[in-house]
C-alpha atoms as a PDB file:
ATOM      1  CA  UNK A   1       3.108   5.374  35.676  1.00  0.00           C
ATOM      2  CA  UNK A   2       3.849   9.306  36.162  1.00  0.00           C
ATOM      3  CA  UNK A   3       1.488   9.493  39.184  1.00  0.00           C
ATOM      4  CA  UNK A   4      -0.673   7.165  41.716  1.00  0.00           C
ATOM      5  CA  UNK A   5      -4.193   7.894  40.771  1.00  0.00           C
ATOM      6  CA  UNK A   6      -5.708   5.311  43.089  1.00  0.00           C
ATOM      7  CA  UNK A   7      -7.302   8.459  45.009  1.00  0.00           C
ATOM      8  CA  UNK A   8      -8.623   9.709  41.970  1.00  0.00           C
ATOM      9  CA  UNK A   9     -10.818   7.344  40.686  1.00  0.00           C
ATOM     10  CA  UNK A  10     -11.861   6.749  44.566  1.00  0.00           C
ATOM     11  CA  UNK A  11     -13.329  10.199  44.315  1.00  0.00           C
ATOM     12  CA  UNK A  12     -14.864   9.299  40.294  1.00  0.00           C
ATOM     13  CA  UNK A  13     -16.376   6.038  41.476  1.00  0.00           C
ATOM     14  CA  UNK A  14     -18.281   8.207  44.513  1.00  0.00           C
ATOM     15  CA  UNK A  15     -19.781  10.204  42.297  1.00  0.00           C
ATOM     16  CA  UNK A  16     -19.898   8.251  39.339  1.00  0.00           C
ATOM     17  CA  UNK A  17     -18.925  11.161  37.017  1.00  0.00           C
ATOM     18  CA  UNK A  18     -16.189  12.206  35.497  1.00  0.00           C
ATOM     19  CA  UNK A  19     -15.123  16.303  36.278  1.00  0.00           C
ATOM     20  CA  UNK A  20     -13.664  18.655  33.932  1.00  0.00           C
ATOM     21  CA  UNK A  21     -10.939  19.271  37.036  1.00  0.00           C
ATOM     22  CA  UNK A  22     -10.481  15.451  36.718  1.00  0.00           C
ATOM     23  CA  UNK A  23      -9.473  16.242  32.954  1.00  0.00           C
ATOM     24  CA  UNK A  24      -7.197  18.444  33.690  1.00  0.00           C
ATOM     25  CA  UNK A  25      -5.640  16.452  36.204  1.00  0.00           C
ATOM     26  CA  UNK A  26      -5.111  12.988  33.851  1.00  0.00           C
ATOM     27  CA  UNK A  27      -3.561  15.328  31.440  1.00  0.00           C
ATOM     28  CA  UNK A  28      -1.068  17.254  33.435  1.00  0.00           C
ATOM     29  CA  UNK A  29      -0.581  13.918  34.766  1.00  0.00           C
ATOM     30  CA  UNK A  30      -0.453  10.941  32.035  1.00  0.00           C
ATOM     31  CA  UNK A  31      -0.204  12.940  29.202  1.00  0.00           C
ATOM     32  CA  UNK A  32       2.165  15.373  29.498  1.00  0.00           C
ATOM     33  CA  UNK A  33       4.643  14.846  26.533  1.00  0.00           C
ATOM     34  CA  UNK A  34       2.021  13.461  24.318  1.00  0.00           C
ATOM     35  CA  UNK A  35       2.984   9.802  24.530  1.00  0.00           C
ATOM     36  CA  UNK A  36       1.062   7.210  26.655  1.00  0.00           C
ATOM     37  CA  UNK A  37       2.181   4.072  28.016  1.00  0.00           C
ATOM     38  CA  UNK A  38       0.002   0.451  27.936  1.00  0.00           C
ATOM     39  CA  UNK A  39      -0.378   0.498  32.120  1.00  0.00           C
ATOM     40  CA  UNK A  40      -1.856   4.329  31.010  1.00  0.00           C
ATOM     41  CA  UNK A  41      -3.955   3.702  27.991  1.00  0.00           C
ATOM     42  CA  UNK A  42      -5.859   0.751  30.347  1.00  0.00           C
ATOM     43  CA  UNK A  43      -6.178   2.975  32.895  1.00  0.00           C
ATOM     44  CA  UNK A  44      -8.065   5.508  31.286  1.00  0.00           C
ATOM     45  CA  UNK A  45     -10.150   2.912  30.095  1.00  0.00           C
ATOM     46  CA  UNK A  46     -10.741   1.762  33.315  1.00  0.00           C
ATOM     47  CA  UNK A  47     -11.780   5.079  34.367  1.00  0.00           C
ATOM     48  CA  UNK A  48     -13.947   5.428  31.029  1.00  0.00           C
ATOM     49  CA  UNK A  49     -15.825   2.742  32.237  1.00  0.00           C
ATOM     50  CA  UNK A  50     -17.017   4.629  35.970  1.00  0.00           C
ATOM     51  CA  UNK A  51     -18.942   7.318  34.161  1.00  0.00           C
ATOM     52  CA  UNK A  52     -21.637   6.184  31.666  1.00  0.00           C
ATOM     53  CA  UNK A  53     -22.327  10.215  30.706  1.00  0.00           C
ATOM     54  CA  UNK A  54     -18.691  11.231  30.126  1.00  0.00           C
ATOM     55  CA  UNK A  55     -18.725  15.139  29.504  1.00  0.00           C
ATOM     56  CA  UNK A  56     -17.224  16.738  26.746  1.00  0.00           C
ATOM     57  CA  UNK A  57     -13.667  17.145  27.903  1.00  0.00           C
ATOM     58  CA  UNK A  58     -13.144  13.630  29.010  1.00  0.00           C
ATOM     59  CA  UNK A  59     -14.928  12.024  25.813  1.00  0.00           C
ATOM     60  CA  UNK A  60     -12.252  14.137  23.740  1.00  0.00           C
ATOM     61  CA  UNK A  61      -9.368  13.777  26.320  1.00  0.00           C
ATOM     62  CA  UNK A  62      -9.830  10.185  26.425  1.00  0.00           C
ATOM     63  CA  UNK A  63     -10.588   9.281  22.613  1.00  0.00           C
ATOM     64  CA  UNK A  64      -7.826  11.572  21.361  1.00  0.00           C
ATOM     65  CA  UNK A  65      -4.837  10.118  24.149  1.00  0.00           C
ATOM     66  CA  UNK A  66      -6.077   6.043  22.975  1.00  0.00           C
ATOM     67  CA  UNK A  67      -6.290   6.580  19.610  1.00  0.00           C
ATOM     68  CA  UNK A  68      -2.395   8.144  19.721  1.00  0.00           C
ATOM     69  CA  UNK A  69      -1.825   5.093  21.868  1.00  0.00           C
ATOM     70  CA  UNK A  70      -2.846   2.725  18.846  1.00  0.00           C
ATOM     71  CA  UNK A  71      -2.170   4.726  16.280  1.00  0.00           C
ATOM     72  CA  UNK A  72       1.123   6.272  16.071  1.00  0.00           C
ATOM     73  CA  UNK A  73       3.338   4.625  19.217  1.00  0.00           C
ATOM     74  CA  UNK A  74       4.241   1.267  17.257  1.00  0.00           C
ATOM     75  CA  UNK A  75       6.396   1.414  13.895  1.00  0.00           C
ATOM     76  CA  UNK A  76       5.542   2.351  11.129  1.00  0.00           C
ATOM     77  CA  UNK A  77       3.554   4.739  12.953  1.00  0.00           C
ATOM     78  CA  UNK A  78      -0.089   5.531  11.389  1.00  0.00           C
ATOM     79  CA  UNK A  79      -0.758   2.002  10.831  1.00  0.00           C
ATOM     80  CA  UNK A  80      -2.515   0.300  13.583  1.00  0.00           C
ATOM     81  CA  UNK A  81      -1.226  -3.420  13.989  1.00  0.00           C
ATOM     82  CA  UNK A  82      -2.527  -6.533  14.771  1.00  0.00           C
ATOM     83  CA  UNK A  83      -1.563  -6.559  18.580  1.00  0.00           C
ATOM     84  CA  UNK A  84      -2.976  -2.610  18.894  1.00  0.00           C
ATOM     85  CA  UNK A  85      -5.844  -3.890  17.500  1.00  0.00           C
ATOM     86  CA  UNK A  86      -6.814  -6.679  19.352  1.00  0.00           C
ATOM     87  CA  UNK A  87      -5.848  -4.798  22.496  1.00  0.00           C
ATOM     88  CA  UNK A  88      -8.082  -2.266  21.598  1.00  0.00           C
ATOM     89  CA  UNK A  89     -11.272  -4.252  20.566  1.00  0.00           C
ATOM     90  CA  UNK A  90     -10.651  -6.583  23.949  1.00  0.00           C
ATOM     91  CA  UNK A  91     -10.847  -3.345  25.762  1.00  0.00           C
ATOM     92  CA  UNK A  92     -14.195  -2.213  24.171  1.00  0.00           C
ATOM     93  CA  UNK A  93     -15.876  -5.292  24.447  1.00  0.00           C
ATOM     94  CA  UNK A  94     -15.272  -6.885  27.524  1.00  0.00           C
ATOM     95  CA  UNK A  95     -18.857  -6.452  28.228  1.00  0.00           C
ATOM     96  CA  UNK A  96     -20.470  -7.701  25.576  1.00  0.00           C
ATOM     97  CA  UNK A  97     -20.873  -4.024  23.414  1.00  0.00           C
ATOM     98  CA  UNK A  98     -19.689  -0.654  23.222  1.00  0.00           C
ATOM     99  CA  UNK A  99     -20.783   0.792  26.059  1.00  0.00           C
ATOM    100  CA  UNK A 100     -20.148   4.329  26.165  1.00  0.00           C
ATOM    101  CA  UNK A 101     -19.888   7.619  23.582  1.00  0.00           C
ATOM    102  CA  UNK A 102     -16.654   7.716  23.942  1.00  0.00           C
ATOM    103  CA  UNK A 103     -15.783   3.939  22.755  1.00  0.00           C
ATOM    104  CA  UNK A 104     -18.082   4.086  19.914  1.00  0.00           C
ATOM    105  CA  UNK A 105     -16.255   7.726  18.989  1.00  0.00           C
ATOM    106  CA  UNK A 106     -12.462   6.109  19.731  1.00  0.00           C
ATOM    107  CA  UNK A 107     -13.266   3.239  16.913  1.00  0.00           C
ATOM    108  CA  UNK A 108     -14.609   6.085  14.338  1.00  0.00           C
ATOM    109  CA  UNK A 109     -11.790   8.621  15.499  1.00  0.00           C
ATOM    110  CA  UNK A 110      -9.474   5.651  14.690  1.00  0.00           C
ATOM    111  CA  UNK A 111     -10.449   4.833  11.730  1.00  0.00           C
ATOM    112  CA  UNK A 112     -10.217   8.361  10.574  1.00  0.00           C
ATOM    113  CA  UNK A 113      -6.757   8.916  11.791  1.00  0.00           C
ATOM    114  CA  UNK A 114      -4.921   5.711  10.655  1.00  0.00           C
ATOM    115  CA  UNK A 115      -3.705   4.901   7.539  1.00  0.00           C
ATOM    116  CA  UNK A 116      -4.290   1.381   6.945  1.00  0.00           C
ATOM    117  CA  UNK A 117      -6.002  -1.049   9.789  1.00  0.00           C
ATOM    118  CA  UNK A 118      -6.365  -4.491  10.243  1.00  0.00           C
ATOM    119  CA  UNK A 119      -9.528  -6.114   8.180  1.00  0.00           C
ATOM    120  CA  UNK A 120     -10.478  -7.481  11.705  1.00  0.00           C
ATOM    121  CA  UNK A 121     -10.627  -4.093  13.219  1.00  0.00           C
ATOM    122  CA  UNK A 122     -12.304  -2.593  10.048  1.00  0.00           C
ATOM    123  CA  UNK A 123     -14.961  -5.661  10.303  1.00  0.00           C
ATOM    124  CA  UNK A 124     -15.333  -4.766  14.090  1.00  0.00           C
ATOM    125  CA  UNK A 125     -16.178  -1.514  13.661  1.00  0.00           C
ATOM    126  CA  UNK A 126     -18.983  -2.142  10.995  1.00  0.00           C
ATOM    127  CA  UNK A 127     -20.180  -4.647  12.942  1.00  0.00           C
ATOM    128  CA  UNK A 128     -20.428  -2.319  16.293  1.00  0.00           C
ATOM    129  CA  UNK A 129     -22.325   0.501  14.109  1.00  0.00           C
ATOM    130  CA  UNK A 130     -24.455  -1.824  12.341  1.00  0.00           C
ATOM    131  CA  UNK A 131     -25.525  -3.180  15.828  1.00  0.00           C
ATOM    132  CA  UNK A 132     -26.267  -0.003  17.429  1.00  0.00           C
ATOM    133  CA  UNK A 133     -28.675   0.931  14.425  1.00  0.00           C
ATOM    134  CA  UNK A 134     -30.177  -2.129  14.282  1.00  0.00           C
ATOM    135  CA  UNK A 135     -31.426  -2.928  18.388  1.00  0.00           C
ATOM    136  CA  UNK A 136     -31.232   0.401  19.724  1.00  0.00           C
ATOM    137  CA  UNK A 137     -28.760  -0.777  22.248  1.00  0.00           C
ATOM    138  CA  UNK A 138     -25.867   2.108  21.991  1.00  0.00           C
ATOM    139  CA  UNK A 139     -24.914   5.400  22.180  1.00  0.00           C
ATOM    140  CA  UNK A 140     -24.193   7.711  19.751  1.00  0.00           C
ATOM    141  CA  UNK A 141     -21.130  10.369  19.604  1.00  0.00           C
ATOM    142  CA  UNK A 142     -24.190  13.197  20.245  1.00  0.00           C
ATOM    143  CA  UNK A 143     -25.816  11.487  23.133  1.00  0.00           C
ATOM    144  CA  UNK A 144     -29.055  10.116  23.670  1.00  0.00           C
ATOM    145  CA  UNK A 145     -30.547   6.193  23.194  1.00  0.00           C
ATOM    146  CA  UNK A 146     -30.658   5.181  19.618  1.00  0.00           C
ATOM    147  CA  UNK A 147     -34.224   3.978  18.036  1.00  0.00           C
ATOM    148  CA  UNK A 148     -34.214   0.083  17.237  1.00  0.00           C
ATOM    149  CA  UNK A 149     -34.656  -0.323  13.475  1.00  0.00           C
ATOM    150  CA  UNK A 150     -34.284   3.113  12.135  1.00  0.00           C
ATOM    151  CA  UNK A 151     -31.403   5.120  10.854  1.00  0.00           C
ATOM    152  CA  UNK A 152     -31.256   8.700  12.625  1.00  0.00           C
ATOM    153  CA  UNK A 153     -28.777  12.123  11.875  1.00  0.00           C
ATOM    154  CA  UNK A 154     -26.331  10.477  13.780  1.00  0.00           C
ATOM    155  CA  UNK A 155     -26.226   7.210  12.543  1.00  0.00           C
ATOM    156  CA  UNK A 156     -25.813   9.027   9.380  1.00  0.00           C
ATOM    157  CA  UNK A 157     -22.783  10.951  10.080  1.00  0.00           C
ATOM    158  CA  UNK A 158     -20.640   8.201  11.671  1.00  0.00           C
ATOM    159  CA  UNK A 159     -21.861   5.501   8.957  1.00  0.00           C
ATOM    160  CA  UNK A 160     -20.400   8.626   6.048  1.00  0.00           C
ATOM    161  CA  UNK A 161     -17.130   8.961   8.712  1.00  0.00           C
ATOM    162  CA  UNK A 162     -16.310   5.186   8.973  1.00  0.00           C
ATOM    163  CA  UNK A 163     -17.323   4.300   5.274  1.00  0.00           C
ATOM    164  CA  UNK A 164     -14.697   7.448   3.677  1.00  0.00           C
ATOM    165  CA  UNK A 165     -11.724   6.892   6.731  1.00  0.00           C
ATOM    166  CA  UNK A 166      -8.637   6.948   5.696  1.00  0.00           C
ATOM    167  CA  UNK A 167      -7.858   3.903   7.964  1.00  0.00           C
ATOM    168  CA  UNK A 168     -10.835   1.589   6.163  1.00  0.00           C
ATOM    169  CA  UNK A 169     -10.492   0.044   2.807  1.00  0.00           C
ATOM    170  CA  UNK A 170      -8.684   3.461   1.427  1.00  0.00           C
ATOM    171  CA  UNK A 171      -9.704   6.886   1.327  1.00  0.00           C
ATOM    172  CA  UNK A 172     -13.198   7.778  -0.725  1.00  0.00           C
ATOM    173  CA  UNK A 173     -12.932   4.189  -1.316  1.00  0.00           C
ATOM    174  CA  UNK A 174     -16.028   1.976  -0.492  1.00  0.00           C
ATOM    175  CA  UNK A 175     -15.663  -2.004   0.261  1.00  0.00           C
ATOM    176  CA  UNK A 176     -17.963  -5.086  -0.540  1.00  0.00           C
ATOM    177  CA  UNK A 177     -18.197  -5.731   2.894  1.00  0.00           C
ATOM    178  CA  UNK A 178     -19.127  -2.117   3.624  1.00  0.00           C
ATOM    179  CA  UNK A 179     -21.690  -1.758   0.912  1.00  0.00           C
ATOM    180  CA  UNK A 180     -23.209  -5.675   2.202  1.00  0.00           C
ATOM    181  CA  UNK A 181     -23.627  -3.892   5.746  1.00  0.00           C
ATOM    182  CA  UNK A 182     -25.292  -0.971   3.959  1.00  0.00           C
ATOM    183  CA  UNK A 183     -27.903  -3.497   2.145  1.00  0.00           C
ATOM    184  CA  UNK A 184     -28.751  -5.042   5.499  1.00  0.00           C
ATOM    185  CA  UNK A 185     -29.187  -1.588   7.220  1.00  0.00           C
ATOM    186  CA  UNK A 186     -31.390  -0.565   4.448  1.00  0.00           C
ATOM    187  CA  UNK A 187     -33.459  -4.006   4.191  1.00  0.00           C
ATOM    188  CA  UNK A 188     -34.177  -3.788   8.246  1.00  0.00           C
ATOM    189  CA  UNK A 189     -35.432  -0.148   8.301  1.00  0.00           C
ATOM    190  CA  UNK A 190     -36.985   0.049   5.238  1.00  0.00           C
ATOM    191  CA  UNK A 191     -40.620   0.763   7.203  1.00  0.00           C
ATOM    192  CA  UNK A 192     -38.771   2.930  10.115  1.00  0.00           C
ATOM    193  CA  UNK A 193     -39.013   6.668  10.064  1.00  0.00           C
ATOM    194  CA  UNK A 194     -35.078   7.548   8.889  1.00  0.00           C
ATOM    195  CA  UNK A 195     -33.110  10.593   8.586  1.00  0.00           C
ATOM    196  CA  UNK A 196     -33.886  12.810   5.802  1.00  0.00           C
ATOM    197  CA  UNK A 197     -30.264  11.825   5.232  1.00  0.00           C
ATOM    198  CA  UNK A 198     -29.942   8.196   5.111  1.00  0.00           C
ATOM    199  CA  UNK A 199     -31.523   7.202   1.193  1.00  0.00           C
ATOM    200  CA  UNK A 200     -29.029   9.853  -0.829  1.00  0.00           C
ATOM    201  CA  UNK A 201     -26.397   8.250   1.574  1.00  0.00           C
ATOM    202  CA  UNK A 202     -27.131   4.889   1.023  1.00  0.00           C
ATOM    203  CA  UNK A 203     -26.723   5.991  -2.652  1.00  0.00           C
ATOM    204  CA  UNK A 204     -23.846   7.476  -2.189  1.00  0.00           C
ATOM    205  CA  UNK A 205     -21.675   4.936  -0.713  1.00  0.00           C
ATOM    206  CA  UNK A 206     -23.092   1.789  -2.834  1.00  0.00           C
ATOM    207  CA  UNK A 207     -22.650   3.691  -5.977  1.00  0.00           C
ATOM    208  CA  UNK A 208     -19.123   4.197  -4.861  1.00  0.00           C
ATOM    209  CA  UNK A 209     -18.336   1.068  -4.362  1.00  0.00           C
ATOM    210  CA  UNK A 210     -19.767  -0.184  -7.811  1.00  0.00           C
ATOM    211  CA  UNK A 211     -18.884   2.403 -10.262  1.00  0.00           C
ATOM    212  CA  UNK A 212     -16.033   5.154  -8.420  1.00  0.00           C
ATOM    213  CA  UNK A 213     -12.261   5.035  -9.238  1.00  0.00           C
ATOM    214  CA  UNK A 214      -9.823   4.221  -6.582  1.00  0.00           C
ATOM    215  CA  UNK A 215      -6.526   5.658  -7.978  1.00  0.00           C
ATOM    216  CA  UNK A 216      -4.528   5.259  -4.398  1.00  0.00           C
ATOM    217  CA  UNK A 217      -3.250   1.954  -3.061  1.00  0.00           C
ATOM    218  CA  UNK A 218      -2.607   1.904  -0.090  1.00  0.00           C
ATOM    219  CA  UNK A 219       0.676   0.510   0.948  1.00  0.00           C
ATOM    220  CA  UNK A 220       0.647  -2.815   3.684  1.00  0.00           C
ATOM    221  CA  UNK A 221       1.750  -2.493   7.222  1.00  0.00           C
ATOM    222  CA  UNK A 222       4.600  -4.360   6.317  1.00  0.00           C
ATOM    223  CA  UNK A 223       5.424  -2.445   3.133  1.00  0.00           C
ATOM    224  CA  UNK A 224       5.465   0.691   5.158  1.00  0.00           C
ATOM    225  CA  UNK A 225       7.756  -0.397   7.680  1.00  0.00           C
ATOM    226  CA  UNK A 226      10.347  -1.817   5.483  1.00  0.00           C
ATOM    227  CA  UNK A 227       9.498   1.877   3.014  1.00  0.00           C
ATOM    228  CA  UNK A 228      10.115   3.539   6.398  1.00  0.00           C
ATOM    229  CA  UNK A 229      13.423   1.575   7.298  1.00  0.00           C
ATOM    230  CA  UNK A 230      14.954   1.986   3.889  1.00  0.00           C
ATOM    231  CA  UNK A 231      14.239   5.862   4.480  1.00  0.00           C
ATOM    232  CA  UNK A 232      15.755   6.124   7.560  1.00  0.00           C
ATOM    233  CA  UNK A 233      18.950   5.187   6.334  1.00  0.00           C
ATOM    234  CA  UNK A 234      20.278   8.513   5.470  1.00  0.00           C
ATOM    235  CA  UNK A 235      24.020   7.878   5.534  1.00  0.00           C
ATOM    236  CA  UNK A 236      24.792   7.531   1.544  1.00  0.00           C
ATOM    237  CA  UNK A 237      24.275   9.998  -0.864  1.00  0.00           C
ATOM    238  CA  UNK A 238      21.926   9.557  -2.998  1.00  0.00           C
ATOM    239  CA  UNK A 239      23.369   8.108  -5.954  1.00  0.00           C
ATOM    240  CA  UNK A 240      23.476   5.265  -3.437  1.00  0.00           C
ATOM    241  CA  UNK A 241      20.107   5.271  -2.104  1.00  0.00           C
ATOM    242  CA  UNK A 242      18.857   4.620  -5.745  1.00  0.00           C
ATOM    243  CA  UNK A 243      21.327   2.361  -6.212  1.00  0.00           C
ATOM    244  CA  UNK A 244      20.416   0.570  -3.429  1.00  0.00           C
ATOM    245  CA  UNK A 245      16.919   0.988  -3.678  1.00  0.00           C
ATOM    246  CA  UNK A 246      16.991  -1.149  -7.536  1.00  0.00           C
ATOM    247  CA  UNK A 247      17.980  -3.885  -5.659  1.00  0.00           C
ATOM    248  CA  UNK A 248      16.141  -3.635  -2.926  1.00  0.00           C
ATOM    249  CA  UNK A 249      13.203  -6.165  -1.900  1.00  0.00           C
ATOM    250  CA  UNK A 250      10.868  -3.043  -1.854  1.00  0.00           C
ATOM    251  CA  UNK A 251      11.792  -1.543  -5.311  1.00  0.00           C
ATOM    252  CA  UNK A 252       8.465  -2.950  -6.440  1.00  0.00           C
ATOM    253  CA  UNK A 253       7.057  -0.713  -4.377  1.00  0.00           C
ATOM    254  CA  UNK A 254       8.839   2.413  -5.692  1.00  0.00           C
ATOM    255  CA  UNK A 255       7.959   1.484  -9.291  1.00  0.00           C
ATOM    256  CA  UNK A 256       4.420   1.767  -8.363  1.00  0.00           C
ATOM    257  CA  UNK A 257       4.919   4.659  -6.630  1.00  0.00           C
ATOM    258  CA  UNK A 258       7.683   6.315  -9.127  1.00  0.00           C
ATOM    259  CA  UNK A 259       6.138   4.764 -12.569  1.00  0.00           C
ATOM    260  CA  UNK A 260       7.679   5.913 -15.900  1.00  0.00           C
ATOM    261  CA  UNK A 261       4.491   7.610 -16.886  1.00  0.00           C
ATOM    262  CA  UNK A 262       4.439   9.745 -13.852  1.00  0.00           C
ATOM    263  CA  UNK A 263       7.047  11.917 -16.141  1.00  0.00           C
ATOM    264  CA  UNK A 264       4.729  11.946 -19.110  1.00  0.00           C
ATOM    265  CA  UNK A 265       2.167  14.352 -18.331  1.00  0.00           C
ATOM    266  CA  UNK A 266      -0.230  13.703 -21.305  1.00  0.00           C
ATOM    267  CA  UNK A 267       0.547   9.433 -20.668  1.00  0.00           C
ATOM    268  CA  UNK A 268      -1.104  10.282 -17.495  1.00  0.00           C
ATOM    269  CA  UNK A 269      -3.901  12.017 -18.224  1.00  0.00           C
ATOM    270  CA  UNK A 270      -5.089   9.876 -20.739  1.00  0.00           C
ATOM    271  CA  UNK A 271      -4.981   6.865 -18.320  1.00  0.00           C
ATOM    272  CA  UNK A 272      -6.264   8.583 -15.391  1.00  0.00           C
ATOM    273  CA  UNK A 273      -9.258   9.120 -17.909  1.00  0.00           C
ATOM    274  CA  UNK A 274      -9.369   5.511 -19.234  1.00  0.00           C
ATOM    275  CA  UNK A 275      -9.237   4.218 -15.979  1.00  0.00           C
ATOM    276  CA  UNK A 276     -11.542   6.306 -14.514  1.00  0.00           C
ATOM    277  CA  UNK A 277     -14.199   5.697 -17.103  1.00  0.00           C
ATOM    278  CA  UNK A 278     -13.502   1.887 -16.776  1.00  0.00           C
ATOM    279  CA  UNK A 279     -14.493   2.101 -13.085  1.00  0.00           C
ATOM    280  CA  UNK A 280     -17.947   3.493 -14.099  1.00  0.00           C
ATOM    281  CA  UNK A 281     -18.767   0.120 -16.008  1.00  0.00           C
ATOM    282  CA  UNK A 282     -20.020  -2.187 -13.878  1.00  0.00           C
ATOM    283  CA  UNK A 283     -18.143  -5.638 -14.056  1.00  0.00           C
ATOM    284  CA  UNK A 284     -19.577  -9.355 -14.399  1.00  0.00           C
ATOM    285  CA  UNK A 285     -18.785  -9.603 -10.602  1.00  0.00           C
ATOM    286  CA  UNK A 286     -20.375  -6.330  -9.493  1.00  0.00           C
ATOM    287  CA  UNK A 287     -23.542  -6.799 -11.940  1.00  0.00           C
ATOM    288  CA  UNK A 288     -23.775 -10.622 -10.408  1.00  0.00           C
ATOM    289  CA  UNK A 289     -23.813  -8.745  -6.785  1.00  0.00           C
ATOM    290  CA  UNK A 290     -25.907  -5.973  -7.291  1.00  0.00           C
ATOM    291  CA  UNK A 291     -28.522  -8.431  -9.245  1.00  0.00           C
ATOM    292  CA  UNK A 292     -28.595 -10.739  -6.314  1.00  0.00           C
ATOM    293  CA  UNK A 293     -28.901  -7.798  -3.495  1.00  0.00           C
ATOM    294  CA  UNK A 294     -32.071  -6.011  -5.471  1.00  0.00           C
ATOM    295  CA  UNK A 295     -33.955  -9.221  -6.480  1.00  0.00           C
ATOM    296  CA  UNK A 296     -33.117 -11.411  -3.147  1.00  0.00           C
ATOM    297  CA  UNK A 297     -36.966  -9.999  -1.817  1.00  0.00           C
ATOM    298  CA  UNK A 298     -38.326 -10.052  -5.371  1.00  0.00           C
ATOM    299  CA  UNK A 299     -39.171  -6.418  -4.949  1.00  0.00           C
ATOM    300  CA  UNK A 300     -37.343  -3.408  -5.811  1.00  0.00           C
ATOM    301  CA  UNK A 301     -37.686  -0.949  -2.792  1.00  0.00           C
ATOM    302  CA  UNK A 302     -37.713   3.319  -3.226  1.00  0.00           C
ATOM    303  CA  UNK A 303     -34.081   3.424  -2.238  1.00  0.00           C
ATOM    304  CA  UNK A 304     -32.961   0.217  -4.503  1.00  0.00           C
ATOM    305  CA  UNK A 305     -34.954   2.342  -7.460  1.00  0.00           C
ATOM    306  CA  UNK A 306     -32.248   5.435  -6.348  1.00  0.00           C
ATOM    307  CA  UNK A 307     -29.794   3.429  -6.722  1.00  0.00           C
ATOM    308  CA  UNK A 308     -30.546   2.003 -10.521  1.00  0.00           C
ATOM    309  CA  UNK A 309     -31.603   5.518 -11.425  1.00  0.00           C
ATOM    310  CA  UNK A 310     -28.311   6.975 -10.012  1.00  0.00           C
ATOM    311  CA  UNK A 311     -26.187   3.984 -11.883  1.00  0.00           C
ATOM    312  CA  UNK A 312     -28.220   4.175 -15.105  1.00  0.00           C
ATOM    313  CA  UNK A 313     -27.310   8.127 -14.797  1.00  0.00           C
ATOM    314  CA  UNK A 314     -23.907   7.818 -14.638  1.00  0.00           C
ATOM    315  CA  UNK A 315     -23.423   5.442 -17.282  1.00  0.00           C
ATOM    316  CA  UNK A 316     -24.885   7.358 -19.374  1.00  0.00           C
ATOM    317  CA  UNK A 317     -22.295   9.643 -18.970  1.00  0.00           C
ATOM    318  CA  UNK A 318     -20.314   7.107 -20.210  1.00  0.00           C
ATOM    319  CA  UNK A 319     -21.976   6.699 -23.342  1.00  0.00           C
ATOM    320  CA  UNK A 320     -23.090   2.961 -22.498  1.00  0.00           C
END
């Protein structure tokens, strides 16, 4: 630790707030050089926990020094690992829920900054949203109690943040068990008074997943690191890094990466086309799935009727 703040948070427990001058103070303090240790990240989520109306400089001083914390101080940075994220959700749920602004913003901010996360963290943080929306019992990043049932502005824009992160199931890139969670959002607030927003949303983001193109893979945690490794080594020329890298166990990786056709221009193109209007079809799986979400009530809803009209709409482009 860089400083005893024992006296500190005996002054933020009295008053049960959290001061801009107390910002300033943690910062100068903990987070000088940009890097925070594990006795400091649980700190400041300690003192997260004595203010349940954080203002605006410690919901961004906090959020932004954690998600560094998990995101980018273990190897291969960017890539959150199992241990970060465990730590993390234990942290966030001890109670029970998220609790504050600032924890529900720190799992969105994370998602948004990492490049690949663990599928329990990525199931954690649906889960926490879809919770929130569905009981009423959580904040949201603008303040304020949510509405049980119903899907407001807010709801909205962290449900469009989460769903296109970069640390989720890949950027632009919707999953099944995102667009399930979007299903049973829309099936519990069918009759609630939602945001303008939510139906061309809901659209959105289930069309995605059934008919849009996902050209990037991302690479694995473990891909990454040994990527990052093999990069590091920077003593042979590079005749010898090539060499080395054809019999490496992660040459696999660079033929995906460094493909033959990436030198044939027109190759490319044409696939990139192909491929792209392959992904518009819908496949035996995803026709089985979307069959069973829009009949399981025997009824097809207004925003269930969007989403056929949108589908039927795009394959027409397709000529099918």
């Amino acid at each position: 630790m860089k400083m005893d703040v024992s006296g500190l948070i005996g002054d933020i427990k009295a008053r049960q707030a959290i001061s801009a001058a107390d910002v300033m103070t943690l910062r100068k303090e903990i987070w000088p050089d940009g890097v925070i240790s594990a006795d400091e990240a649980s700190l400041l989520f300690e003192i997260n926990d004595l203010d349940s109306h954080p203002s605006e400089e410690w919901l961004e001083f906090f959020v932004a020094a954690i998600t560094e914390y998990v995101v980018n101080q273990t190897e291969p940075k960017g890539y959150v690992s199992d241990d970060s994220a465990q730590w993390l959700m234990q942290k966030i749920d001890h109670d029970g829920k998220v609790e504050s602004a600032a924890e529900l913003e720190l799992l969105v901010r994370t998602m948004e900054k990492a490049t690949g996360t663990p599928e329990a963290l990525q199931d954690y943080v649906l889960k926490q949203i879809e919770d929130a929306i569905l009981t009423g019992k959580g904040p949201t990043r603008d303040g304020g109690s949510l509405q049980p049932g119903s899907v407001h502005d807010s709801e909205v824009r962290i449900l469009r943040r989460v769903c296109y992160a970069a640390g989720s199931d890949g950027p632009g890139r919707i999953s099944r068990n995102e667009a399930d969670m979007l299903f049973r959002i829309k099936d519990t607030t069918l009759e609630s008074e939602n945001s303008k927003e939510w139906p061309k949303l809901f659209v959105q983001l289930v069309g995605n997943y059934l008919m849009a193109y996902g050209e990037y893979d991302m690479l694995s945690r473990a891909e990454a690191a040994r990527l990052e490794s093999f990069m590091d080594d920077n003593k042979a020329s590079v005749r010898g890094f090539f060499g080395r890298m054809k019999d490496s166990d992660i040459s696999g990786t660079f033929k995906n990466v460094f493909s033959s056709d990436i030198f044939g221009k027109k190759n490319v193109e044409c696939g990139h086309i192909d491929a792209v209007e392959q992904a518009r079809e819908l496949t035996i799986v995803e026709n089985s799935w979307l069959h069973g979400k829009i009949h399981a009530d025997k009824n097809i809803d207004p925003l269930e009727s969007d989403l056929l009209d949108f589908i039927a709409d795009e394959l027409a482009g397709t000529g099918h």
